[in-house]
N, C-alpha and C. Protein backbone atom coordinates (compact mmCIF):
# COMPACT_ATOMS: atom_id res chain seq x y z
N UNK A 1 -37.97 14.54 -1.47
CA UNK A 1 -38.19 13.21 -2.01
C UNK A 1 -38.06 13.24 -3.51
N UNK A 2 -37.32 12.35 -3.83
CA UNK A 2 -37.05 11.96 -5.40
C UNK A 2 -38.60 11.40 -5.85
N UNK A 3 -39.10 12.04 -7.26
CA UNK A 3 -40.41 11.45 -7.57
C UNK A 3 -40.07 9.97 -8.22
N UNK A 4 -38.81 9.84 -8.39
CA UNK A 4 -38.67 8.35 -8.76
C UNK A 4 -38.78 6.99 -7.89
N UNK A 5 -38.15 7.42 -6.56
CA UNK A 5 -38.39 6.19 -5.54
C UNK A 5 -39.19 6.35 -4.57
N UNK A 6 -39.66 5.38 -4.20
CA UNK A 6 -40.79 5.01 -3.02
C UNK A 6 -40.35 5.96 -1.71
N UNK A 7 -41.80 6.03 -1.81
CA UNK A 7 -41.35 6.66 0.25
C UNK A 7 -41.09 6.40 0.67
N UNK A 8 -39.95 6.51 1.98
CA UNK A 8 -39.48 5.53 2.64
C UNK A 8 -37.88 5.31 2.65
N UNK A 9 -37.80 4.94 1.02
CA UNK A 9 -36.61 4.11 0.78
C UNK A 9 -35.40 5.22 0.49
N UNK A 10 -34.48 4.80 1.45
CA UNK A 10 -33.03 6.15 0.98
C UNK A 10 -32.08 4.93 0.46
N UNK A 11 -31.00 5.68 -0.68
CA UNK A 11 -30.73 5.28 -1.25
C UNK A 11 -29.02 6.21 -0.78
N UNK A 12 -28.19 5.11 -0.28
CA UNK A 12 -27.10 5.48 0.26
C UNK A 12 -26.15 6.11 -0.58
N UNK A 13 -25.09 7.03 0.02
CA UNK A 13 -24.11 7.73 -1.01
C UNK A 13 -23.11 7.05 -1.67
N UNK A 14 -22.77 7.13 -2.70
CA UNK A 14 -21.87 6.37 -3.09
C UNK A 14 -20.60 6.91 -3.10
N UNK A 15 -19.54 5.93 -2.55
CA UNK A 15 -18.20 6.98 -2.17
C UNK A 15 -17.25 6.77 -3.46
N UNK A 16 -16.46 7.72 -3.31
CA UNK A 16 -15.45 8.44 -4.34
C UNK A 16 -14.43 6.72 -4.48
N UNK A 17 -13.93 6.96 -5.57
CA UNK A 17 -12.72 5.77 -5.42
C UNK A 17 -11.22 6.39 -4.77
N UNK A 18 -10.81 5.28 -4.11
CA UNK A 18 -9.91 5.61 -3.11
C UNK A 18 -8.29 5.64 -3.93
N UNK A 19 -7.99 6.06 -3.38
CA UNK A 19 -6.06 5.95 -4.11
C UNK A 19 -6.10 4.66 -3.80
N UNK A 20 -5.13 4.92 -4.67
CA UNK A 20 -4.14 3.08 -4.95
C UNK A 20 -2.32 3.52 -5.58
N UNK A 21 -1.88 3.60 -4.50
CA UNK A 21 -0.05 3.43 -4.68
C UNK A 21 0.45 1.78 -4.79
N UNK A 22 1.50 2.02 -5.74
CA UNK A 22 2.56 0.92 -5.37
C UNK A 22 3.66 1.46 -4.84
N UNK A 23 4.37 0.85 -3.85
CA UNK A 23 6.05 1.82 -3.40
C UNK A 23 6.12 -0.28 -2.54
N UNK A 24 7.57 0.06 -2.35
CA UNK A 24 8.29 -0.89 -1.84
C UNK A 24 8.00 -0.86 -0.26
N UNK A 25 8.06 -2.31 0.44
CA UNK A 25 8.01 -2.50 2.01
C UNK A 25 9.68 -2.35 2.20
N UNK A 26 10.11 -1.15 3.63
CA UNK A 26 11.12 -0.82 4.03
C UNK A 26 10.88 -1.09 5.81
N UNK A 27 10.27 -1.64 6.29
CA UNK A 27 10.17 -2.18 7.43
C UNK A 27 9.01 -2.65 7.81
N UNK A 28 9.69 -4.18 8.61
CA UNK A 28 8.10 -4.97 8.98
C UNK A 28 8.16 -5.76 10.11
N UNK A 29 9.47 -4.25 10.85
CA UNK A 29 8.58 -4.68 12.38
C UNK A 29 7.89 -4.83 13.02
N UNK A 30 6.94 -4.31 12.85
CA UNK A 30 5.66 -3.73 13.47
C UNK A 30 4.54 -4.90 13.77
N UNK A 31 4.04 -5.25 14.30
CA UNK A 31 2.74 -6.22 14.20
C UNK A 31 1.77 -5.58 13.40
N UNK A 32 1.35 -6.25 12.15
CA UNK A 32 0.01 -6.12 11.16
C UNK A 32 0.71 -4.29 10.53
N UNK A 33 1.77 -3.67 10.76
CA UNK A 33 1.87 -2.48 10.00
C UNK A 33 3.42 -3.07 9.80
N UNK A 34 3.23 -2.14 7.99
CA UNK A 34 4.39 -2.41 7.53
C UNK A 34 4.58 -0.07 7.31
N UNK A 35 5.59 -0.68 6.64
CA UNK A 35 6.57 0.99 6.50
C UNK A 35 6.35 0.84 5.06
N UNK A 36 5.85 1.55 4.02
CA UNK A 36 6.27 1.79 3.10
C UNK A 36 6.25 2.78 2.01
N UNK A 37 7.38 2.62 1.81
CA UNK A 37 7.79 4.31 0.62
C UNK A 37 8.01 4.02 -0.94
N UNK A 38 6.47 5.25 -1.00
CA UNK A 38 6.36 5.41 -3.15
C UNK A 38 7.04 6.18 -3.17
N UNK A 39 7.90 6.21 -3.80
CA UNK A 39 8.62 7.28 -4.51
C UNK A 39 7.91 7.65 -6.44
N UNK A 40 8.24 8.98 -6.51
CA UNK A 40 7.55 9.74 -7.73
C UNK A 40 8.42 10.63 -7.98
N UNK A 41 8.35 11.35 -9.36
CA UNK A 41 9.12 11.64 -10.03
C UNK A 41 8.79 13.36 -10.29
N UNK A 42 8.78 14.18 -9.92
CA UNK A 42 7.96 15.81 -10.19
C UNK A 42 9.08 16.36 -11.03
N UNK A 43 8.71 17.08 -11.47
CA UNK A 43 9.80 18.48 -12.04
C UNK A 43 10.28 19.25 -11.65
N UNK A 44 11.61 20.09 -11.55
CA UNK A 44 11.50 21.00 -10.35
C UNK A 44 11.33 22.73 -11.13
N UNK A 45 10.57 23.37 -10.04
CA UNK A 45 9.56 24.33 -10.58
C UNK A 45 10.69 24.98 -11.48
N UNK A 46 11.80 25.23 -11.42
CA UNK A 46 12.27 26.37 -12.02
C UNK A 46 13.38 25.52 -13.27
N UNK A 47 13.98 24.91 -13.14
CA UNK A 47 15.11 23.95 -14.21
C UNK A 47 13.98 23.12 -15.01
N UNK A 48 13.41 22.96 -14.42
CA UNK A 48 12.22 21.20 -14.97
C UNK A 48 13.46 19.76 -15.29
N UNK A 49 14.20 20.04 -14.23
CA UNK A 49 15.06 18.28 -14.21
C UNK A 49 14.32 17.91 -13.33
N UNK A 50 13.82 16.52 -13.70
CA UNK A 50 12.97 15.33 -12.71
C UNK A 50 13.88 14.99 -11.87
N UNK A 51 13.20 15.35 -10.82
CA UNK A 51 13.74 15.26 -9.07
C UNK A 51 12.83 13.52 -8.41
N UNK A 52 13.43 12.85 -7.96
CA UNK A 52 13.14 12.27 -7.45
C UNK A 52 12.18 12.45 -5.85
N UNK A 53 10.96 11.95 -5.84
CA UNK A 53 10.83 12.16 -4.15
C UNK A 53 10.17 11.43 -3.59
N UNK A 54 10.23 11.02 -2.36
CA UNK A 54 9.56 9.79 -1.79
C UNK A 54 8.31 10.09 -0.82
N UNK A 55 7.37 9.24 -0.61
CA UNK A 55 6.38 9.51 0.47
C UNK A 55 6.20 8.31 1.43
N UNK A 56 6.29 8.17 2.59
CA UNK A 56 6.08 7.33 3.53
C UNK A 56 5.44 6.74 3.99
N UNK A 57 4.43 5.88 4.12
CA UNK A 57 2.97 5.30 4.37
C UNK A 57 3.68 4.29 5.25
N UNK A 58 2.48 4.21 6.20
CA UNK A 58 2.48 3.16 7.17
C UNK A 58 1.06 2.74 6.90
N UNK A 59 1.31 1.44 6.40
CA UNK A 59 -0.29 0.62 5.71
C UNK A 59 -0.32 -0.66 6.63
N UNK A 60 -1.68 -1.57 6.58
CA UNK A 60 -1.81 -2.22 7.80
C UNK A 60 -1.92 -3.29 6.49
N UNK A 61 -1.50 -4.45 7.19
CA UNK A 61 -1.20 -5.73 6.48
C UNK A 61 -1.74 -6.84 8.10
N UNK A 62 -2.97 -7.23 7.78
CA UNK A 62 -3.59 -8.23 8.84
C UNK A 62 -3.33 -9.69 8.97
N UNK A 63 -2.54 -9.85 7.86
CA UNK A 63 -2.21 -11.25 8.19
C UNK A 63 -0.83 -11.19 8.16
N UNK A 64 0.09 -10.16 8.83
CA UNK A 64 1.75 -9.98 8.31
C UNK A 64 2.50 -10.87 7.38
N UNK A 65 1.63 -10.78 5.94
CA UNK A 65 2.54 -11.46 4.76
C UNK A 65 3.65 -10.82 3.97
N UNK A 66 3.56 -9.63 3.48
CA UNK A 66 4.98 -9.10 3.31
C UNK A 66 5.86 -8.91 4.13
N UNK A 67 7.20 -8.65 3.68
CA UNK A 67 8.01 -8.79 3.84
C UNK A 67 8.77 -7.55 3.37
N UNK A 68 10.38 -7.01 4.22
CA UNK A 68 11.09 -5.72 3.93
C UNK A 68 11.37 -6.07 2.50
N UNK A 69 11.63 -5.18 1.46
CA UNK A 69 11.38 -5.47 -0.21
C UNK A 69 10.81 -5.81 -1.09
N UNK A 70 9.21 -6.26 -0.38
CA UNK A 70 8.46 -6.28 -1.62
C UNK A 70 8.13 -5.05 -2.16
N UNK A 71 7.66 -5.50 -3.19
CA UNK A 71 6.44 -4.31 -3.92
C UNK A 71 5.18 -4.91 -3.67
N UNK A 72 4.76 -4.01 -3.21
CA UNK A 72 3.21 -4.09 -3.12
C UNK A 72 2.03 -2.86 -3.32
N UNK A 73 1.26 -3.06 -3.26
CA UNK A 73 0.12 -2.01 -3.82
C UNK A 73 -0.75 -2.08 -2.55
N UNK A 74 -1.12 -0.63 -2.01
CA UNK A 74 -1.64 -0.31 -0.62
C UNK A 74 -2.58 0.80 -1.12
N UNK A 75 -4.27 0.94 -0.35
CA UNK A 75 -5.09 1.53 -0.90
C UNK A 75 -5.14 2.53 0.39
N UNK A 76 -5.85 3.46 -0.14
CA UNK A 76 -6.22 4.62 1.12
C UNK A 76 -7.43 4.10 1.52
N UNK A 77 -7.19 4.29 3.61
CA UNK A 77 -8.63 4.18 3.89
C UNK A 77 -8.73 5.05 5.28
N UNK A 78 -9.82 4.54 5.84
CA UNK A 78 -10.08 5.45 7.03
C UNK A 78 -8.76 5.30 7.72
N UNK A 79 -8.92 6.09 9.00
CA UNK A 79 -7.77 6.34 9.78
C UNK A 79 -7.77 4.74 10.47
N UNK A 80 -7.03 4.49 11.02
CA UNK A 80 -6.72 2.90 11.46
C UNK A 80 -6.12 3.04 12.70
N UNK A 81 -5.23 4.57 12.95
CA UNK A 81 -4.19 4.51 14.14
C UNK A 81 -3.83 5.67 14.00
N UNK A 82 -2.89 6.02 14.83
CA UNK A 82 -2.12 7.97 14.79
C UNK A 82 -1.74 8.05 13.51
N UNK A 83 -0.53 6.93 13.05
CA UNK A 83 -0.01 6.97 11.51
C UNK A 83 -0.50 5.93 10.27
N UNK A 84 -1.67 5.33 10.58
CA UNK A 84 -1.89 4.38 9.20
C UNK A 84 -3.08 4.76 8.84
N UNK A 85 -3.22 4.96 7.75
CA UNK A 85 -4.25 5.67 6.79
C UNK A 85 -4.05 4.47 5.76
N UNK A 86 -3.61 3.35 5.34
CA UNK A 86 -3.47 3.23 4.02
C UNK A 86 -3.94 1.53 5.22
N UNK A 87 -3.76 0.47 3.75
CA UNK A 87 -3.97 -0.52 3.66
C UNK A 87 -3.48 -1.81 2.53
N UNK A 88 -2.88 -2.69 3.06
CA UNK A 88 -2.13 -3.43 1.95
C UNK A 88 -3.27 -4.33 1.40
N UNK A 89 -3.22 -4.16 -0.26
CA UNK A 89 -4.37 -4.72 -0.96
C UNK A 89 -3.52 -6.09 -1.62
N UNK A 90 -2.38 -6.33 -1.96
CA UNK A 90 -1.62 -7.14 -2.32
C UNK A 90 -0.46 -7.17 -2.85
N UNK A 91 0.63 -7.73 -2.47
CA UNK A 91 2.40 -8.30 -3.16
C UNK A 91 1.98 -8.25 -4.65
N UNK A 92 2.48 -7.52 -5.04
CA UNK A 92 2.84 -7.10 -6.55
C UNK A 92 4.26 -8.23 -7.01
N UNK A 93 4.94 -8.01 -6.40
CA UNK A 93 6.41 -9.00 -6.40
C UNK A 93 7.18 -9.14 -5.13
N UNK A 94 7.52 -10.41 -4.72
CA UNK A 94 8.18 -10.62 -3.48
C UNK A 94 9.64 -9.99 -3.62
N UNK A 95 9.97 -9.60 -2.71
CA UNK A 95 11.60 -8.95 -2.70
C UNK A 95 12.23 -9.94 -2.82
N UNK A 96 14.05 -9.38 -3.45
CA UNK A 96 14.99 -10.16 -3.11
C UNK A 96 15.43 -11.06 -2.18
N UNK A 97 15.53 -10.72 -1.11
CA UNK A 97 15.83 -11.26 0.04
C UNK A 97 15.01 -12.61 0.35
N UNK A 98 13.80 -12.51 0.23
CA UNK A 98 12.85 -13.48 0.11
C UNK A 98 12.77 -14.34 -0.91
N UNK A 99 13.21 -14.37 -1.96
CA UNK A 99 13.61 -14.83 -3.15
C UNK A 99 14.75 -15.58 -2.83
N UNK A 100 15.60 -14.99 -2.17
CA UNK A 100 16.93 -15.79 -2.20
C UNK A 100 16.88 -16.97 -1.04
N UNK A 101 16.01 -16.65 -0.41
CA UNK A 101 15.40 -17.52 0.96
C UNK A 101 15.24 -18.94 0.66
N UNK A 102 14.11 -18.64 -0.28
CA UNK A 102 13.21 -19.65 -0.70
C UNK A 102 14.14 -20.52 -1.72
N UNK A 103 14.92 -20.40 -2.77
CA UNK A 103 15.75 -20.80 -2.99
C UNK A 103 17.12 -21.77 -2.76
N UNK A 104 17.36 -20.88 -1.51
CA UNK A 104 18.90 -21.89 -0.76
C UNK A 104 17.78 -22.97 0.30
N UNK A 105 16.70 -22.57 0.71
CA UNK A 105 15.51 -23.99 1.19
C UNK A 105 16.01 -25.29 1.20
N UNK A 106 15.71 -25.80 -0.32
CA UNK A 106 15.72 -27.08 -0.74
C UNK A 106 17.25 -27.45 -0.75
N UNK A 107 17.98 -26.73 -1.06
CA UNK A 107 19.52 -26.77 -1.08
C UNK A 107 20.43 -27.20 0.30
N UNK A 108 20.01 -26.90 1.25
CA UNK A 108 20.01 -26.58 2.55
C UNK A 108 19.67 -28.41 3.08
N UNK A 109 18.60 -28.84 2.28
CA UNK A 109 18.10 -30.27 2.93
C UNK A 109 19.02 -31.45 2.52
N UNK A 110 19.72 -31.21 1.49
CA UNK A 110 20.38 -32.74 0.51
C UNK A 110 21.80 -32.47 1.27
């Protein structure tokens, strides 16, 4: 017992802060999971020319609002499924494709 707090009272752990990636949506077939890959930049051990390399996340998006090409920013969390560990926190910028959508819209009506 801590001589500072009452008997009784526990005082819960406080957890670590979680990652936070941005990488682009590359597929959004899936119901509520999208596909998406950060790519990062390392050195390579022996030349040190920056190598490009990518990592793959399958993050869960519950209301399927992105779309293939956004950017968005996806946080780490508990396991969710065999492959989703991550979680979409929000569209950073809507992709092209979606951009060009929304656009020819109004064009489309006159």
């Amino acid at each position: 017992m801590n001589p500072g707090t009452p008997s009784g009272s526990v005082t819960p752990p406080t957890r670590g802060r979680r990652r936070v990636e941005i990488g682009v949506v590359t597929s959004d077939k899936m119901n509520k999971t999208r596909r998406v890959v950060v790519e990062r930049l390392v050195p390579h051990p022996k030349y040190g020319k920056m190598m490009r390399r990518r990592t793959v996340c399958h993050a869960h998006d519950e209301h399927n609002q992105s779309r293939t090409g956004d950017l968005v920013e996806i946080m780490e969390t508990r396991p969710l499924s065999k492959l989703k560990r991550w979680r979409l926190v929000q569209i950073v910028r809507p992709g092209t494709q979606q951009a060009a959508e929304s656009d020819e819209t109004p064009a489309a009506t006159t």
